[in-house]
Each structure stands twice: as structure tokens, then as C-alpha cells.
C-alpha atoms as a PDB file:
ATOM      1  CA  UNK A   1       0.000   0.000   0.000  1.00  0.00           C
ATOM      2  CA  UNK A   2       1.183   3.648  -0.570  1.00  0.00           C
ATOM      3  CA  UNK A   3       1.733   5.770   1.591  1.00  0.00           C
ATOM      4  CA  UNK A   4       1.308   9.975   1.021  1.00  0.00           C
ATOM      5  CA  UNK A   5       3.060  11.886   3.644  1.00  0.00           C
ATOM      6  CA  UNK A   6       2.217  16.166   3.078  1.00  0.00           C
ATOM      7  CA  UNK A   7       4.219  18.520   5.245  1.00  0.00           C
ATOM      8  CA  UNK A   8       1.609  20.780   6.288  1.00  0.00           C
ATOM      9  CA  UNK A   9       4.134  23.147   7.197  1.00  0.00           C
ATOM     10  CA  UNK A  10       5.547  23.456   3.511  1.00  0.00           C
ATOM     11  CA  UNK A  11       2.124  23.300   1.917  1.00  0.00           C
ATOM     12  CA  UNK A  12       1.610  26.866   0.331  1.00  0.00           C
ATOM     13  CA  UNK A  13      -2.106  25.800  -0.518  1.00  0.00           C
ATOM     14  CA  UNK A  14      -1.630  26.124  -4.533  1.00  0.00           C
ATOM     15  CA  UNK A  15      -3.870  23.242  -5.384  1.00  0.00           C
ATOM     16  CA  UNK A  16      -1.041  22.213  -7.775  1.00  0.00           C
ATOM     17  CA  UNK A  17      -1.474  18.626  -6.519  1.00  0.00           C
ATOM     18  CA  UNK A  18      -5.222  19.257  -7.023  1.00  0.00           C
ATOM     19  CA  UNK A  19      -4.677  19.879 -10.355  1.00  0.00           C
ATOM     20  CA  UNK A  20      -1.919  17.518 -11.517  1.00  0.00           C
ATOM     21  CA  UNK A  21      -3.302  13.717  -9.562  1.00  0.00           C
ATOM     22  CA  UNK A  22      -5.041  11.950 -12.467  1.00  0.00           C
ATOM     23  CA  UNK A  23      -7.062   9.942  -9.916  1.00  0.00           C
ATOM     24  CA  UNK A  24      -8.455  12.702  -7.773  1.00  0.00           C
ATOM     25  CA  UNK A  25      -6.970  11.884  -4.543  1.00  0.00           C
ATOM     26  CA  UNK A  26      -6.006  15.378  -3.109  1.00  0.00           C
ATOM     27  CA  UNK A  27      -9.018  18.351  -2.309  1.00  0.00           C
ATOM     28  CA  UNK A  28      -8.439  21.994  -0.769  1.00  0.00           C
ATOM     29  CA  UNK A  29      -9.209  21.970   2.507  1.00  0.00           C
ATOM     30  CA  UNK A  30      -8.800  25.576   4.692  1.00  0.00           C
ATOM     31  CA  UNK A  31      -6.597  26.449   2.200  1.00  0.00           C
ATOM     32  CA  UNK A  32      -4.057  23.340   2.616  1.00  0.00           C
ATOM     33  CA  UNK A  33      -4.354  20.101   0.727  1.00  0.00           C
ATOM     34  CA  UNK A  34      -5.869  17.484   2.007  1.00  0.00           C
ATOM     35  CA  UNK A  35      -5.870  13.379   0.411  1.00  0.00           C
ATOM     36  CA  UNK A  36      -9.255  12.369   0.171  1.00  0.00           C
ATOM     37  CA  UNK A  37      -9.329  10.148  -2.422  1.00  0.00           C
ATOM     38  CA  UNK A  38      -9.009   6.417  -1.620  1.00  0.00           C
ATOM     39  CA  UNK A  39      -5.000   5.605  -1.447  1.00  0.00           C
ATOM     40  CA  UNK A  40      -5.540   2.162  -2.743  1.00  0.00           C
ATOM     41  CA  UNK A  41      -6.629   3.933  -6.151  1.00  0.00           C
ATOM     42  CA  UNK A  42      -2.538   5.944  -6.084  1.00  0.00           C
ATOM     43  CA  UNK A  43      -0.692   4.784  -9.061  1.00  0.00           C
ATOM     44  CA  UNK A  44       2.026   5.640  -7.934  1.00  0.00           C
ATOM     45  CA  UNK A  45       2.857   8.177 -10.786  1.00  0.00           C
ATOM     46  CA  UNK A  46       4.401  10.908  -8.572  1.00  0.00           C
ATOM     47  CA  UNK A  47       2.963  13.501 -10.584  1.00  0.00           C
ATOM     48  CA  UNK A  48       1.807  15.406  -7.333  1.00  0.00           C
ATOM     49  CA  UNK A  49       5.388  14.672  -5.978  1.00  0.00           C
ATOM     50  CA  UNK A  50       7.269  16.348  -8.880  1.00  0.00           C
ATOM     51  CA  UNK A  51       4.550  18.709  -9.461  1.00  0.00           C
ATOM     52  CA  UNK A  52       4.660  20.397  -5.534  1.00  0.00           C
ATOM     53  CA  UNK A  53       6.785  24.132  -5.596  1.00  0.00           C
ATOM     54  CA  UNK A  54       7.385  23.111  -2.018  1.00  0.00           C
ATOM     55  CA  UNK A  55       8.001  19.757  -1.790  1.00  0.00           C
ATOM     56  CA  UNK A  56       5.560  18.994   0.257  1.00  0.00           C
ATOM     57  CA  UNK A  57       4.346  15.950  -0.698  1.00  0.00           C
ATOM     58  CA  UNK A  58       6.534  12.522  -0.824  1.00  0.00           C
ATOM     59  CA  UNK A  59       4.638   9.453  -2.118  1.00  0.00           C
ATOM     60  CA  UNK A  60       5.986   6.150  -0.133  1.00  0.00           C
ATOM     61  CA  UNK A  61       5.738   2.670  -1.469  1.00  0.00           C
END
């Protein structure tokens, strides 16, 4: 199973991950993101990884 760890900290809010997750696992919550998708459905393409200005998102196998 996958795990996706988000530094809360580092997350500016830009919705970048929002945007870029071709499953829809990541919503704007309060202005941070927030996964709230079902994990199992991660495929593991990084695209939210790469994609983050902050790096605020690592994706964990």
C-alpha cells in the first residue's frame, strides 16, 4: 500500500497537486491540501510529488 506523507508546514495551498493527480486523490481543505481520495486507487505516478513548488508531498511505497 502507498503511503502519502504532506508537510503541512511546507504546503503553500496552490492546489497544484489538485490539479496535476489523475485519480483525484487530493481536495483543498482551509486552504491546505488534504488526500481524500481512496490511497488504494494511487498509481504511484508521482505527478503530485514532482509537481509540488514546495516539496511537500513525498509518495511512499
Amino acid at each position: 500500500m502507498v503511503e502519502i506523507k504532506i508537510d503541512m508546514d511546507a504546503c503553500t495551498g496552490c492546489g497544484t497537486c489538485v490539479d496535476t493527480c489523475p485519480v483525484g486523490l487530493y481536495e483543498m481543505n482551509d486552504d491546505k491540501v488534504a488526500v481524500t481520495g481512496d490511497k488504494e486507487e494511487c498509481v504511484i505516478c508521482r505527478a503530485c510529488e514532482s509537481a509540488c513548488p514546495s516539496g511537500a508531498i513525498e509518495v511512499v511505497e
